[in-house]
Protein backbone atom coordinates (compact mmCIF):
# COMPACT_ATOMS: atom_id res chain seq x y z
CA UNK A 1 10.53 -25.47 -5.39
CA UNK A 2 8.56 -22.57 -4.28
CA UNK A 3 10.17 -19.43 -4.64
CA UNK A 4 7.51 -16.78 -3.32
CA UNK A 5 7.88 -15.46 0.05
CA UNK A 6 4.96 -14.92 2.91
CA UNK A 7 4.12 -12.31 4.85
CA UNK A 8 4.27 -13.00 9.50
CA UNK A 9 1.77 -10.44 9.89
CA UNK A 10 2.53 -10.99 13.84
CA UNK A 11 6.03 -10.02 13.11
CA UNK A 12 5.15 -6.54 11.13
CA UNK A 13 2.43 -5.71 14.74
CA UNK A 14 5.75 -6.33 16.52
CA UNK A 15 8.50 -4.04 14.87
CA UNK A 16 8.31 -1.07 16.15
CA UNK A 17 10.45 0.02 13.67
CA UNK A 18 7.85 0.14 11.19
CA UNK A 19 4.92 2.88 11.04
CA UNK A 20 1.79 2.88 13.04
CA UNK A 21 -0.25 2.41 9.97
CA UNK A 22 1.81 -0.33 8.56
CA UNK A 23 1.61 -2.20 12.07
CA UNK A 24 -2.30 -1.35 12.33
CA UNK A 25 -2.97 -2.47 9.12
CA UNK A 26 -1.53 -6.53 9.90
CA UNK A 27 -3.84 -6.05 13.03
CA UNK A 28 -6.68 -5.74 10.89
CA UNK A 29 -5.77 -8.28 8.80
CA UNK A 30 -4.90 -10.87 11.64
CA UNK A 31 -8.93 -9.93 13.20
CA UNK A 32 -10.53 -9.42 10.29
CA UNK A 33 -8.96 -11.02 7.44
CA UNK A 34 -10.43 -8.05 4.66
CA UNK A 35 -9.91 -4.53 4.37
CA UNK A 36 -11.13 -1.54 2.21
CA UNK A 37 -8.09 0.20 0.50
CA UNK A 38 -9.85 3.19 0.24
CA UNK A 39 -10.92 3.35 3.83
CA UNK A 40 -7.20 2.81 4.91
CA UNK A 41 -5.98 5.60 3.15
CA UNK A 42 -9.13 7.91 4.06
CA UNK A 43 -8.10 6.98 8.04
CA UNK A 44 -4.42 7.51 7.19
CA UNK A 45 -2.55 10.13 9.98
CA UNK A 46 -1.03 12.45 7.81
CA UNK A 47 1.98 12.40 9.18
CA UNK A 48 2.42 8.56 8.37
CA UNK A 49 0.96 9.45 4.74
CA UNK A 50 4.21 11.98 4.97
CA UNK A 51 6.30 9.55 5.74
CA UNK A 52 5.04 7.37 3.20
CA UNK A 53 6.19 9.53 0.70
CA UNK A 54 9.34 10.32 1.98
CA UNK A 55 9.99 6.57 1.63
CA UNK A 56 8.97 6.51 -2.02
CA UNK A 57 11.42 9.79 -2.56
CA UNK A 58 13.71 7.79 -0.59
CA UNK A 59 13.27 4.51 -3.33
CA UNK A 60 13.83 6.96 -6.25
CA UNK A 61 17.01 7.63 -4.08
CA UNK A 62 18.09 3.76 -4.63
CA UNK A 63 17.89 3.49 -1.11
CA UNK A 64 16.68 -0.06 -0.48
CA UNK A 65 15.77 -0.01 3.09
CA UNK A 66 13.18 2.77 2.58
CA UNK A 67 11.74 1.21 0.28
CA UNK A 68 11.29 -2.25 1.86
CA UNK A 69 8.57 -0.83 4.05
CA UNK A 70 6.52 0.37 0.94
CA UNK A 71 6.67 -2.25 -1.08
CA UNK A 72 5.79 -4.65 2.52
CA UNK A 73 2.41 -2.09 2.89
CA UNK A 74 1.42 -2.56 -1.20
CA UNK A 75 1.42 -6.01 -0.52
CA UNK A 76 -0.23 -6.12 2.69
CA UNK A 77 -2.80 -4.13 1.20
CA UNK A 78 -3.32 -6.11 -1.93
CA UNK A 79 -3.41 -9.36 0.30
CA UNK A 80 -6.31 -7.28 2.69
CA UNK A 81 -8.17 -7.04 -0.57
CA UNK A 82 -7.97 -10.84 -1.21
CA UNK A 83 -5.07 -10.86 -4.05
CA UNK A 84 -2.47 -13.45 -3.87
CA UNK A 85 0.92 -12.63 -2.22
CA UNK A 86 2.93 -11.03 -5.21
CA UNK A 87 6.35 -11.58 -3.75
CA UNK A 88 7.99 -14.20 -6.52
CA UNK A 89 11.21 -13.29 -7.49
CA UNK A 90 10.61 -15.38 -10.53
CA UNK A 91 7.87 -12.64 -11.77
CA UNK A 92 8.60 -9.18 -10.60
CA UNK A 93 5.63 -8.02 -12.60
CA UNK A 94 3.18 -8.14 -10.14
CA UNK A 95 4.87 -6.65 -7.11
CA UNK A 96 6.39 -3.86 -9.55
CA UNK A 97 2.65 -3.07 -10.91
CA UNK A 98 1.55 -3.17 -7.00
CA UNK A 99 4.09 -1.23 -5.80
CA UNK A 100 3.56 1.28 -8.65
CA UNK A 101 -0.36 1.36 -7.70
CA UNK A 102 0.38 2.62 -3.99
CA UNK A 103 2.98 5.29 -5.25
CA UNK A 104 -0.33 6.63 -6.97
CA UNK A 105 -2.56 6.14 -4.60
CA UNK A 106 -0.17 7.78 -1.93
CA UNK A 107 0.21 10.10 -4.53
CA UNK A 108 -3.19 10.95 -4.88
CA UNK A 109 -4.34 10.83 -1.04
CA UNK A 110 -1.81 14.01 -0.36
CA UNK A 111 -3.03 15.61 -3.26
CA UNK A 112 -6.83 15.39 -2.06
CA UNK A 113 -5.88 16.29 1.36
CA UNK A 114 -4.96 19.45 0.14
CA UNK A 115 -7.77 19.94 -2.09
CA UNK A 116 -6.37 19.27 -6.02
CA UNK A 117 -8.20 16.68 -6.80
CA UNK A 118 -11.42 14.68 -5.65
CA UNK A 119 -10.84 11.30 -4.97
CA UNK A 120 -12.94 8.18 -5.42
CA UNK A 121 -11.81 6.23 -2.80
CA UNK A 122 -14.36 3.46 -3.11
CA UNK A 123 -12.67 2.61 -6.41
CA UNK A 124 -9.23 2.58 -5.27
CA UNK A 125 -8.05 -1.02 -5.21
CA UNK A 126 -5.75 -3.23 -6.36
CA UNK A 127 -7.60 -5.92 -8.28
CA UNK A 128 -7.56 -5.55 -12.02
CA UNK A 129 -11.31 -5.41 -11.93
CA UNK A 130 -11.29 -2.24 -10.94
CA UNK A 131 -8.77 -0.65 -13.69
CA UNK A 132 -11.51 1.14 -16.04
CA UNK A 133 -13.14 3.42 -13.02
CA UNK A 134 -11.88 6.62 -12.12
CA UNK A 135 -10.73 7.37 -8.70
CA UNK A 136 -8.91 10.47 -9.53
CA UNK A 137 -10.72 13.74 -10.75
CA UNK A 138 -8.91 16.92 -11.10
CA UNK A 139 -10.55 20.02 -9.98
């Protein structure tokens, strides 16, 4: 029996409960079938980025429903970048090291915005190919 889950990218472009960004991003996965993590947080609204991180505050918080939308956009993301889904109960390791990853990258997107660091966008991704280069540089 398969126990991993899949993604209706149709249904996340439908809730409108769910962030513009979260809802444009299945969009561009539904036409495109690829995207750039570091272009999608570079186009980021800040407020969504804000809200972003008040969901990850909100995690730390224990509160589940917060954080169901986060952990939804690190795999959305990671599946835009050509990974397999990492939703499998059976091995939590992938979606926790994900989920982890975008916390970070979040993380580091505010703190670039407001001129901390310098960010390497093209080197922000979610493959493990791309663990040894920098994409944070503090200034």
């Amino acid at each position: 029996m398969n126990n991993e889950f899949l993604i209706s990218f149709k249904n996340v472009c439908e809730d409108n409960t769910m962030l513009p960004t979260t809802r444009l991003l299945a969009v561009d996965i539904i036409k495109n079938g690829y995207i750039n993590v570091g272009d999608f947080f570079k186009n980021m609204p800040e407020s969504d980025l804000q809200s972003y991180l008040h969901m990850v505050d909100e995690i730390h918080n224990e509160n589940v429903d917060a954080g169901a939308e986060v952990l939804l956009l690190s795999e959305m993301l990671a599946i835009g970048e050509g990974l397999e889904i990492g939703f499998n109960p059976n091995e939590p390791k992938t979606m926790q090291a994900r989920l982890s990853q975008l916390i970070m990258f979040l993380s580091c997107e505010s703190l670039a915005r407001k001129g901390l660091v310098k960010l390497y966008r093209e080197n922000m991704s979610f493959g493990e190919d791309v663990g040894s280069k920098p994409f944070v540089e503090k200034l």
